[in-house]
C-alpha atoms as a PDB file:
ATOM      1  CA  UNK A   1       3.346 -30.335  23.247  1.00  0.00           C
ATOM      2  CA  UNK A   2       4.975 -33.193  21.311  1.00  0.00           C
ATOM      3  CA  UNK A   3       2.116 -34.128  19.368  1.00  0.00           C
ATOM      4  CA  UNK A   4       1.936 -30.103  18.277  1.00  0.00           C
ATOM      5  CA  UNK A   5       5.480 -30.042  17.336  1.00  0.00           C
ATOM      6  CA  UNK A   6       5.395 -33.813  15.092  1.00  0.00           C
ATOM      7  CA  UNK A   7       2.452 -32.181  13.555  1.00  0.00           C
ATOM      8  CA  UNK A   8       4.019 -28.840  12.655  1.00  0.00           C
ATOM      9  CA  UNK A   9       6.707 -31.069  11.309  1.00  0.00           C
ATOM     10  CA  UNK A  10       4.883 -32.786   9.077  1.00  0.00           C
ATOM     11  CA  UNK A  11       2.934 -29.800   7.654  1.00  0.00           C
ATOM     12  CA  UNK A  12       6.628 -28.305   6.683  1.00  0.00           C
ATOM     13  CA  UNK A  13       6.619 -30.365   3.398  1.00  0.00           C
ATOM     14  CA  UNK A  14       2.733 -30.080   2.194  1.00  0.00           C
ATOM     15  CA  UNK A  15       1.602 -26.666   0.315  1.00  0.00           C
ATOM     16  CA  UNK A  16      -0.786 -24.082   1.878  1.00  0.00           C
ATOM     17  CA  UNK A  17      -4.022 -24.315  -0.134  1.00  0.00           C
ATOM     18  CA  UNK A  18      -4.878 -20.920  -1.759  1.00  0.00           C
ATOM     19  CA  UNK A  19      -8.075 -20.487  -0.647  1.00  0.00           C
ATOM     20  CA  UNK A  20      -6.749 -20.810   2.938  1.00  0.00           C
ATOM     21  CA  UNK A  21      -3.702 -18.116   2.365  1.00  0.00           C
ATOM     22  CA  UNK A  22      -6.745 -16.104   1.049  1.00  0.00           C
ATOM     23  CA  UNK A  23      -8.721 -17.108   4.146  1.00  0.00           C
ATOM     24  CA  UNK A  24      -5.625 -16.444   6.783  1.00  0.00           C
ATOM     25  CA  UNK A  25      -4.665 -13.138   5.110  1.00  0.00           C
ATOM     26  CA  UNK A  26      -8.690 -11.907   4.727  1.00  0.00           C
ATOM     27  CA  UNK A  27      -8.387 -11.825   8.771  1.00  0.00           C
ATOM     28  CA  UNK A  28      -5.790  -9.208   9.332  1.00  0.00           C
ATOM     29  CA  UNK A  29      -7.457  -6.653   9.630  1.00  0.00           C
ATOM     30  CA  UNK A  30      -5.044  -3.298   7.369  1.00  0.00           C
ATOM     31  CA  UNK A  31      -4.922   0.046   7.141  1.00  0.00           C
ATOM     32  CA  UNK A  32      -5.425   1.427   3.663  1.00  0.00           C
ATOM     33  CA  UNK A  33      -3.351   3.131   1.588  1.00  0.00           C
ATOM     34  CA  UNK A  34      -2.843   4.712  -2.189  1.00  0.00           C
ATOM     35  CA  UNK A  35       0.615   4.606  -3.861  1.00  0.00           C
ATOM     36  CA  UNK A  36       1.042   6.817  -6.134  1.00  0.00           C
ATOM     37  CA  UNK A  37       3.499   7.706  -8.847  1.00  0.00           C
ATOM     38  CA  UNK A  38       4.425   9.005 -12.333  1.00  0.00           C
ATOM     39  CA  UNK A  39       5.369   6.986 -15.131  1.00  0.00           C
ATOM     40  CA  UNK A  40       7.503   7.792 -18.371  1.00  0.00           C
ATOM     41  CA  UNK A  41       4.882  10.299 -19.851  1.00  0.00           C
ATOM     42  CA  UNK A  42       4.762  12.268 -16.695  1.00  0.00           C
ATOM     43  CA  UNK A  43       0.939  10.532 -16.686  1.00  0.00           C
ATOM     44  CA  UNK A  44       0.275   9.649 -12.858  1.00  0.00           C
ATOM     45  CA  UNK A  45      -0.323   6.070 -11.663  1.00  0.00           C
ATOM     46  CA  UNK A  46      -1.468   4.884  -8.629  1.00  0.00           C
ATOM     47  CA  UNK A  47      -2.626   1.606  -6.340  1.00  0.00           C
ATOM     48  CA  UNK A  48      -4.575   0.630  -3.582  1.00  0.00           C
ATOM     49  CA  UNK A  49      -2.607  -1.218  -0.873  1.00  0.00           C
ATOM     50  CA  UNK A  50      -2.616  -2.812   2.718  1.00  0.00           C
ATOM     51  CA  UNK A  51       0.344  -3.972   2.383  1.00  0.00           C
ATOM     52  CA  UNK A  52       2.680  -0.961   3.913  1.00  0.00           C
ATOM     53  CA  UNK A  53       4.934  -1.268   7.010  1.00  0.00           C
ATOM     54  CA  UNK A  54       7.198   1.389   8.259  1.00  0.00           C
ATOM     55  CA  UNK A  55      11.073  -0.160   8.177  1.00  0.00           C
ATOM     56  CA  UNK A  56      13.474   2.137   9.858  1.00  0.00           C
ATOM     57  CA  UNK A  57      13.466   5.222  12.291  1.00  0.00           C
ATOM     58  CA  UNK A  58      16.979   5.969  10.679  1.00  0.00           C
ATOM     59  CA  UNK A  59      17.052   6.130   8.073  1.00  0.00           C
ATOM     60  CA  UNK A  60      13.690   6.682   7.821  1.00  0.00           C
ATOM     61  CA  UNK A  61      12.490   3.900   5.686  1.00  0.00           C
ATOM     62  CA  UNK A  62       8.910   2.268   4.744  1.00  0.00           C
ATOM     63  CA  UNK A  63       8.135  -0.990   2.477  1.00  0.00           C
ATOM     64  CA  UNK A  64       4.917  -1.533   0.243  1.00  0.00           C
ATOM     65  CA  UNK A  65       4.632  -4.700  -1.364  1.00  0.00           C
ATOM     66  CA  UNK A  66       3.297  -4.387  -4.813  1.00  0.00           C
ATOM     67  CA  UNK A  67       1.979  -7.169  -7.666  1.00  0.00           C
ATOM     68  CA  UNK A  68       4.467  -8.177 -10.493  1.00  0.00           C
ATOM     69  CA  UNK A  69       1.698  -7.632 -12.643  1.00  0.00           C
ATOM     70  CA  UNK A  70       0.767  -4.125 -11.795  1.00  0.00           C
ATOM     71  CA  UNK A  71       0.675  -0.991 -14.122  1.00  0.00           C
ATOM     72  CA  UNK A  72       2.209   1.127 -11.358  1.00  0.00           C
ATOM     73  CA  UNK A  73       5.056  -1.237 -11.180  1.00  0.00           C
ATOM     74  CA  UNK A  74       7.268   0.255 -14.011  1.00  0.00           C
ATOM     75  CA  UNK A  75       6.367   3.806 -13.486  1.00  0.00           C
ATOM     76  CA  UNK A  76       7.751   3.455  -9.709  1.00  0.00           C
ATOM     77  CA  UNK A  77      10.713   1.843 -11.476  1.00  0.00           C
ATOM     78  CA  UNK A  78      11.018   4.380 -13.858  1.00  0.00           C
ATOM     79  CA  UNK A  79      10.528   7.578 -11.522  1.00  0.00           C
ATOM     80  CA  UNK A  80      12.376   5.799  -8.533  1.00  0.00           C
ATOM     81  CA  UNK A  81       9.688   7.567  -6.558  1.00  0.00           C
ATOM     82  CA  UNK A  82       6.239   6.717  -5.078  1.00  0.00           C
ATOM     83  CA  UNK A  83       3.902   8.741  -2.277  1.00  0.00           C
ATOM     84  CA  UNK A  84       2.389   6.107   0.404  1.00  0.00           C
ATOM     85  CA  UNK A  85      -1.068   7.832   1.005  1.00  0.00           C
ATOM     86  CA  UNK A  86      -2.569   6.704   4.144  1.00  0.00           C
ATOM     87  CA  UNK A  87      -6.825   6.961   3.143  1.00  0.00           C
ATOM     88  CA  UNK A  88      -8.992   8.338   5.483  1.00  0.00           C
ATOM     89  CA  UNK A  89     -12.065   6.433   6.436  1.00  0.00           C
ATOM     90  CA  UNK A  90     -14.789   8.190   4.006  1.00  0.00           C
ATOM     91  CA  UNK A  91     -12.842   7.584   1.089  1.00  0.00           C
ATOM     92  CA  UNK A  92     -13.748   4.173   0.455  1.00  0.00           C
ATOM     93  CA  UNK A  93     -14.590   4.834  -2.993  1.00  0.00           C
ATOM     94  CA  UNK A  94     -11.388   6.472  -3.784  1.00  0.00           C
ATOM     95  CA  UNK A  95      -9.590   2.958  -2.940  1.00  0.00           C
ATOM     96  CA  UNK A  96     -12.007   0.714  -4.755  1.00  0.00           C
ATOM     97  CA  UNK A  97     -11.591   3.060  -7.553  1.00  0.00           C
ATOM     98  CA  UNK A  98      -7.668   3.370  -7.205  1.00  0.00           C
ATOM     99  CA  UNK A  99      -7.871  -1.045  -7.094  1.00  0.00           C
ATOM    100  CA  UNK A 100      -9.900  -1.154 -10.584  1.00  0.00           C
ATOM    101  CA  UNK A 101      -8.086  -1.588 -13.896  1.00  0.00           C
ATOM    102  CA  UNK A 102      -9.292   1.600 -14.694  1.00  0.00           C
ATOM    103  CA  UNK A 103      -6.942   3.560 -16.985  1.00  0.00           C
ATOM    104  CA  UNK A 104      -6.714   7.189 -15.649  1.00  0.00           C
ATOM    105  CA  UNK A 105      -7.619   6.965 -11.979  1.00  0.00           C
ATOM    106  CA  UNK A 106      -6.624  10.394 -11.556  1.00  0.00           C
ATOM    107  CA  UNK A 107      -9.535  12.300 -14.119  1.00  0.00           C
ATOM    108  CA  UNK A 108     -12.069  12.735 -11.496  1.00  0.00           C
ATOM    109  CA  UNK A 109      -9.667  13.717  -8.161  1.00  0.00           C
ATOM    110  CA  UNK A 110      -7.982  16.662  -6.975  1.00  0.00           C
ATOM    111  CA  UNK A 111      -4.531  16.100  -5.734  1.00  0.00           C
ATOM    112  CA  UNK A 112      -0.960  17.821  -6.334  1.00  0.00           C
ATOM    113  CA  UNK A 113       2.588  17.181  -6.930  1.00  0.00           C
ATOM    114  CA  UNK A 114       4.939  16.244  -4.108  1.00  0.00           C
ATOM    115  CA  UNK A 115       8.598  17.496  -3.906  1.00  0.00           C
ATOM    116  CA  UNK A 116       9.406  14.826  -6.169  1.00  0.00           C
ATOM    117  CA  UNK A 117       6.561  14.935  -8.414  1.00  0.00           C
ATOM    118  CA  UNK A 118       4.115  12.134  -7.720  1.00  0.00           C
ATOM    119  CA  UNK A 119       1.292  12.671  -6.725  1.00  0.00           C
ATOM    120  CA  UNK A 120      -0.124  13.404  -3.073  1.00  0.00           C
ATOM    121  CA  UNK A 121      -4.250  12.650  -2.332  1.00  0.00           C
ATOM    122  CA  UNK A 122      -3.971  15.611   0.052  1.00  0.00           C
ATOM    123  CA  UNK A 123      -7.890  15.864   0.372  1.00  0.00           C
ATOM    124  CA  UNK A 124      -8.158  12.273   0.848  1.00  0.00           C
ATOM    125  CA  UNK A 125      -5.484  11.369   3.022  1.00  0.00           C
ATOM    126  CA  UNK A 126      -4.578  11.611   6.837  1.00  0.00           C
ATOM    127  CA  UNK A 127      -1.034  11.520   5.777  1.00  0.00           C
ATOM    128  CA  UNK A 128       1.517  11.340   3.280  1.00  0.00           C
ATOM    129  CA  UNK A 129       5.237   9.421   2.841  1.00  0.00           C
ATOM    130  CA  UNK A 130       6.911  11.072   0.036  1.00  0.00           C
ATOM    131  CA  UNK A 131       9.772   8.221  -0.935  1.00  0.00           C
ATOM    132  CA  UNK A 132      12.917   7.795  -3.203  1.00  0.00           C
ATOM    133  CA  UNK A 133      13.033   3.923  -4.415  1.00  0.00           C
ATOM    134  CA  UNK A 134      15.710   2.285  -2.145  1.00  0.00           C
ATOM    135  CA  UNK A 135      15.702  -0.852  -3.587  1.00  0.00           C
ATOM    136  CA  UNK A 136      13.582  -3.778  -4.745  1.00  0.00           C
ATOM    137  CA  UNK A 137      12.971  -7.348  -3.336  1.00  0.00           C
ATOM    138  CA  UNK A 138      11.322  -9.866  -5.483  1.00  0.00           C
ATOM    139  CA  UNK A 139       8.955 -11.723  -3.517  1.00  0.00           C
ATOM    140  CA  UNK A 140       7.006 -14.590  -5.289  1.00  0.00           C
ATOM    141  CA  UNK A 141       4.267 -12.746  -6.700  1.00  0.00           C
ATOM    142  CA  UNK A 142       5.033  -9.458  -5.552  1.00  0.00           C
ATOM    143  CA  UNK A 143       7.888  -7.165  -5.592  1.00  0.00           C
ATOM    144  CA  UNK A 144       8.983  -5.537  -2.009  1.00  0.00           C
ATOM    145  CA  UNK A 145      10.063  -1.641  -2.737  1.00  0.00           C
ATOM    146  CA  UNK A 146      11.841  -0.127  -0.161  1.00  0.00           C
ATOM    147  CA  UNK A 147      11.477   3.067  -0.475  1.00  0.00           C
ATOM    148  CA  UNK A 148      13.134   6.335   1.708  1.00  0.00           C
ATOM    149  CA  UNK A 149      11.201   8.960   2.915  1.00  0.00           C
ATOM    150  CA  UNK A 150      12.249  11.880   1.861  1.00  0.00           C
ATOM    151  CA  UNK A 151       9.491  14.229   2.541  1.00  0.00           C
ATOM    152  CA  UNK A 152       5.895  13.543   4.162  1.00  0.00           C
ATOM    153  CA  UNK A 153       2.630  15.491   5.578  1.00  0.00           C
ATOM    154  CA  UNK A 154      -0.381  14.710   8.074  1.00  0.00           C
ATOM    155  CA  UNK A 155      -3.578  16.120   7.674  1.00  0.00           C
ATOM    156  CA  UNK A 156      -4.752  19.259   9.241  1.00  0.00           C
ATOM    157  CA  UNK A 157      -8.055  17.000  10.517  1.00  0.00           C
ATOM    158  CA  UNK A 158      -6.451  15.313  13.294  1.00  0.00           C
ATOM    159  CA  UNK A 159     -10.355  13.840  14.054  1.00  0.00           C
ATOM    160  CA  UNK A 160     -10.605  11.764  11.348  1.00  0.00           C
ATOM    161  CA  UNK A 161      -9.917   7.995  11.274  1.00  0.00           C
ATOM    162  CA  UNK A 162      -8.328   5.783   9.008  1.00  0.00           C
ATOM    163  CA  UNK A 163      -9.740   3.538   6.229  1.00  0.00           C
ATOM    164  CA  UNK A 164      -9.585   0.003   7.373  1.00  0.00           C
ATOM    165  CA  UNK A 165      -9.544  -3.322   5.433  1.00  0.00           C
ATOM    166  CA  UNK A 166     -10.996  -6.906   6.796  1.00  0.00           C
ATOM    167  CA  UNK A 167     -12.540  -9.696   5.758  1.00  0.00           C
ATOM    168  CA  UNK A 168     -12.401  -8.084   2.080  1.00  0.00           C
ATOM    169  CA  UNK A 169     -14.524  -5.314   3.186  1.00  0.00           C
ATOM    170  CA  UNK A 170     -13.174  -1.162   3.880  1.00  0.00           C
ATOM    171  CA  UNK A 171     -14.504  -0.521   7.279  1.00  0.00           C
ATOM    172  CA  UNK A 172     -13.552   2.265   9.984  1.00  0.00           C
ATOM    173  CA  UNK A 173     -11.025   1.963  12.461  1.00  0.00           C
ATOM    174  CA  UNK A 174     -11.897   2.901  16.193  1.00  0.00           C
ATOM    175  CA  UNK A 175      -9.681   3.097  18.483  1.00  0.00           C
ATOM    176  CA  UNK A 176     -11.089   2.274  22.363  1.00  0.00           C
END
């Protein structure tokens, strides 16, 4: 036990290699989900994500952690609203599409305005967090939006499962 703890001591003051943070994080395994929003234009913009985690029960609150970098970033700043939509598990190709640099993700998909007008994958989704932008953490390379939900949905098709992400592959989650 001493040996463990000198050595976790030691390892405080070196860096975590990138290909090992890439490594560590590749083997948790995530749900899936598309964030969508509207920018300045009223044009809608959207992400693929694993990185959503509800908050609070009251008020009901949910975080998604998204790249500094990202196109979606300033419209979800601008609107200071973004829909969390939890994929279903045989839309793969909607969330390798919705993770391209593509420019209009949304020509080829049906979806529809939420109550505060981004937009909801309701035909690819086994639910949906409508949110108001409660505020913004910058995390390294990422920003954390906290966002309220102000309105959400789950799909009719209670049978169907989730869209899962590991080992930078989408899978299916069962549940046993």
């Amino acid at each position: 036990m001493m040996a463990d703890r000198a050595l976790l001591a030691a390892d405080r003051d070196s860096k975590l290699e990138d290909a090992v943070f890439v490594e560590l994080m590749a083997a948790f395994a995530a749900g899936v989900a598309i964030v969508t929003t509207v920018d300045e234009s009223g044009q809608p913009r959207g992400l693929t994500t694993t990185a959503v985690t509800s908050v609070s029960r009251e008020p009901p609150l949910l975080l998604v952690c998204v790249e500094q970098t990202s196109r979606t970033l300033p419209a979800i700043r601008h609107s200071g609203a973004f829909v969390v939509n939890v994929i279903e598990a045989a839309q793969a190709a909607v969330a390798r599409h919705f993770s391209s640099k593509v420019e209009d993700k949304f020509a080829a998909l049906r979806w529809r305005s939420g109550a505060g007008g981004a937009p909801v994958l309701h035909e690819h989704s086994l639910a949906w967090a409508e949110c108001r932008v409660e505020r913004e953490i910058d995390a390294g390379d990422h920003v954390v939006v906290i966002g309220e939900i102000i309105h959400g949905g789950v799909s009719e098709h209670g049978e169907r499962a989730p869209l899962a992400y590991f080992r930078r592959s989408f899978g299916r989650f069962v549940a046993g």
